[in-house]
Every structure is written in C-alpha cells, then in structure tokens.
C-alpha atoms as a PDB file:
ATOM      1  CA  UNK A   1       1.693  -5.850  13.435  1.00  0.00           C
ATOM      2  CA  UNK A   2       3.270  -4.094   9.799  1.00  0.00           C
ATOM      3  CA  UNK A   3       0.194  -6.012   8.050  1.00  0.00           C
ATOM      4  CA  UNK A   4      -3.374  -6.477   9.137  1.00  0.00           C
ATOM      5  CA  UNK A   5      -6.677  -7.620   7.236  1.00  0.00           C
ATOM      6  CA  UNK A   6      -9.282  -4.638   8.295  1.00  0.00           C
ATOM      7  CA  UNK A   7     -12.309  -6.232   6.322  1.00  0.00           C
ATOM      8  CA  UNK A   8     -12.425  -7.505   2.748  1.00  0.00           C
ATOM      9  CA  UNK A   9     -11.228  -5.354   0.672  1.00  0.00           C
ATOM     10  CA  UNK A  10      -8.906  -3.393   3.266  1.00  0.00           C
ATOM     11  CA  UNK A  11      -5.232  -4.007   4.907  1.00  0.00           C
ATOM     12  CA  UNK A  12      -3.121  -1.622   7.054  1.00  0.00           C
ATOM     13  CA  UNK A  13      -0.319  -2.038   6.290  1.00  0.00           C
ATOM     14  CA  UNK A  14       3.027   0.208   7.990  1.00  0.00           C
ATOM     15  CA  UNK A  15       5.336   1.673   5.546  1.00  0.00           C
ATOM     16  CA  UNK A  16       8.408  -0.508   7.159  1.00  0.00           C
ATOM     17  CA  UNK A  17       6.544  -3.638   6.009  1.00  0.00           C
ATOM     18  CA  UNK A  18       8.923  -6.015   3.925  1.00  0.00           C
ATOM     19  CA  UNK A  19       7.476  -5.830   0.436  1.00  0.00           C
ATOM     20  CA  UNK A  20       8.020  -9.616   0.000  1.00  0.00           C
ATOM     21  CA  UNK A  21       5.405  -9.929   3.195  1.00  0.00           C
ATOM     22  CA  UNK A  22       3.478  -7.521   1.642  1.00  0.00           C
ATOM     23  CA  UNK A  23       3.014  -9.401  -1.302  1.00  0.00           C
ATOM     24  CA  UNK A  24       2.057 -12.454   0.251  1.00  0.00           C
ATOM     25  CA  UNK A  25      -0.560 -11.340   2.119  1.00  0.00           C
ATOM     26  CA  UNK A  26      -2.501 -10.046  -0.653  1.00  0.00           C
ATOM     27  CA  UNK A  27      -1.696 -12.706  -3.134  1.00  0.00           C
ATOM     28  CA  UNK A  28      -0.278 -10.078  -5.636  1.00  0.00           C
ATOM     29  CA  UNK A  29       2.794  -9.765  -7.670  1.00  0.00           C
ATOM     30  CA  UNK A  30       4.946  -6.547  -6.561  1.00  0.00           C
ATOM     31  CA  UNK A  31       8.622  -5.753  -7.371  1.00  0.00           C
ATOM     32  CA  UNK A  32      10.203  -7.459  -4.643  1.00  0.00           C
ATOM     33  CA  UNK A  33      13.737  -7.272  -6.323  1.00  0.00           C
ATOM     34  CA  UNK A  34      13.774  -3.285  -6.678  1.00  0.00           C
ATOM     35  CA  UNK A  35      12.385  -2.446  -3.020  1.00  0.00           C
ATOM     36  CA  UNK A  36      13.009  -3.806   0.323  1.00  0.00           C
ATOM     37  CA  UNK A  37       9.518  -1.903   2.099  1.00  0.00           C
ATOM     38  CA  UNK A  38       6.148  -1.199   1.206  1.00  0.00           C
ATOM     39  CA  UNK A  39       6.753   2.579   1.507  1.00  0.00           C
ATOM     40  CA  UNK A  40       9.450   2.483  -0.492  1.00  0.00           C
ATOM     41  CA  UNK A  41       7.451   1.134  -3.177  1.00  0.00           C
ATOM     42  CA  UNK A  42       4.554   3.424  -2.372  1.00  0.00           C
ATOM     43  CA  UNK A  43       7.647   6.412  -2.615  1.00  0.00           C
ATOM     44  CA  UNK A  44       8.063   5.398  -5.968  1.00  0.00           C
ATOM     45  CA  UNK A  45       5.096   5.053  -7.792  1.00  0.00           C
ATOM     46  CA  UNK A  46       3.929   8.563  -6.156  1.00  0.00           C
ATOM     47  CA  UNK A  47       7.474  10.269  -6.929  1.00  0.00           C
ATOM     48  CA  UNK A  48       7.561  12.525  -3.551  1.00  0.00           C
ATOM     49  CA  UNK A  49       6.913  12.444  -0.270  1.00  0.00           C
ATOM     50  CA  UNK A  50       2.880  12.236   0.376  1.00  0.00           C
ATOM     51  CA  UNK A  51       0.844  14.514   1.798  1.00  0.00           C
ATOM     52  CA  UNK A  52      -2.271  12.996   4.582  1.00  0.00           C
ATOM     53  CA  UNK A  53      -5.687  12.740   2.320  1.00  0.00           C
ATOM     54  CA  UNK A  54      -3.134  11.227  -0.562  1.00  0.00           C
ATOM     55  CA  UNK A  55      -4.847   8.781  -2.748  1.00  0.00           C
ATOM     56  CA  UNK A  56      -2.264   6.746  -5.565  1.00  0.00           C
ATOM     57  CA  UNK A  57      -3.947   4.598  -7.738  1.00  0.00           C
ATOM     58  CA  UNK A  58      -1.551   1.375  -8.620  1.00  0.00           C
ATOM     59  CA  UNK A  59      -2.669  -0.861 -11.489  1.00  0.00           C
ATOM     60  CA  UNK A  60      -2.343  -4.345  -9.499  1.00  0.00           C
ATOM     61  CA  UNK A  61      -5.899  -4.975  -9.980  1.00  0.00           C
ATOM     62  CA  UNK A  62      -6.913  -1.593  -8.917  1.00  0.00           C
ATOM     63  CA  UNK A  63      -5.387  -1.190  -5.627  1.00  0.00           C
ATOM     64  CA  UNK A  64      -5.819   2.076  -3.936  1.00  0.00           C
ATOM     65  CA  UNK A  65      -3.501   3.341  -1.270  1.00  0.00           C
ATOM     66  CA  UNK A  66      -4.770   6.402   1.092  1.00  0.00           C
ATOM     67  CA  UNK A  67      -2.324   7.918   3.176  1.00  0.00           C
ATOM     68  CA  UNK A  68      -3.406   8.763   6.602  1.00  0.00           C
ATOM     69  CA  UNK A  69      -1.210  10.760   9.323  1.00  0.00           C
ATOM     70  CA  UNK A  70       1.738   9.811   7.541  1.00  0.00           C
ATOM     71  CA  UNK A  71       0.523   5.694   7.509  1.00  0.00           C
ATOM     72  CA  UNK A  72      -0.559   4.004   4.326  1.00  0.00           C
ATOM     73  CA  UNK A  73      -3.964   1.846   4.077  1.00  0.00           C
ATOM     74  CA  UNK A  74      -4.478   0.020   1.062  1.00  0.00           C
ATOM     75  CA  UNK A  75      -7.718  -0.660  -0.270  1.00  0.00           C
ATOM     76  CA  UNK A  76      -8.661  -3.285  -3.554  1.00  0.00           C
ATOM     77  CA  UNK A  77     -11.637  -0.990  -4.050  1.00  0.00           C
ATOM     78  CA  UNK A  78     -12.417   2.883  -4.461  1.00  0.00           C
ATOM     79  CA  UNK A  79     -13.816   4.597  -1.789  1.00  0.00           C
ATOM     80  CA  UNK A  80     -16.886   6.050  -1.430  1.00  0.00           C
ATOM     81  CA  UNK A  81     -16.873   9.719  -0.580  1.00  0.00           C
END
C-alpha cells in the first residue's frame, strides 16, 4: 500500500504515491498539474535530496513530513520530541 492512515493525524505514505491519490486521501489541495508523485513534490518544496531525521514544514494546514530511512511520513501535527 503507497498510502495508509497510521492514526489521526498520521499517513505513510511511499514517495512513488500518485500525488492526485495523495491528495484525496487527505482531503487537501496539492499541485497535481506540476508533479506526478508525492516525492516529487516533497523534492521540491525541500530543494535537495533529504537526509533521514528530515523534517519540511508545508503550509497545507500545517502538514509536517519526517523522512525516515529514505521513506516519507506525513503528519497534520508537530511532533513531540
């Protein structure tokens, strides 16, 4: 599965996930014209490849996305340290 529900406020989602899928399961509005995947999205608003631990801040009602071994987890609210 490229998209799963973890609790919430989480979603795993796999970088190959279609950004129009994407966008439906969260009920947001993402650029589905200008990228084809999630990652390539995430690419974008970062501006280089990420390192694991990487936390980007989007402003689509303050979603977070952590990357983690490579994978990115998306998250509507910070995370508690």
């Amino acid at each position: 599965m490229e998209i799963q529900r973890i609790d919430d406020n989480q979603w795993y989602i796999l970088g190959s996930a279609d950004l129009e899928e994407v966008q439906e399961a969260l009920n947001i509005e993402l650029p589905i014209d200008e990228y084809e995947t999630f990652s390539g999205y995430a690419l974008s608003q970062l501006g280089r490849i990420p390192d694991d631990g990487t936390q980007l801040e989007i402003d689509l009602d303050t979603m977070i996305i952590n990357v983690r071994e490579l994978r990115i987890t998306v998250s509507d609210k910070p995370l508690c340290i």
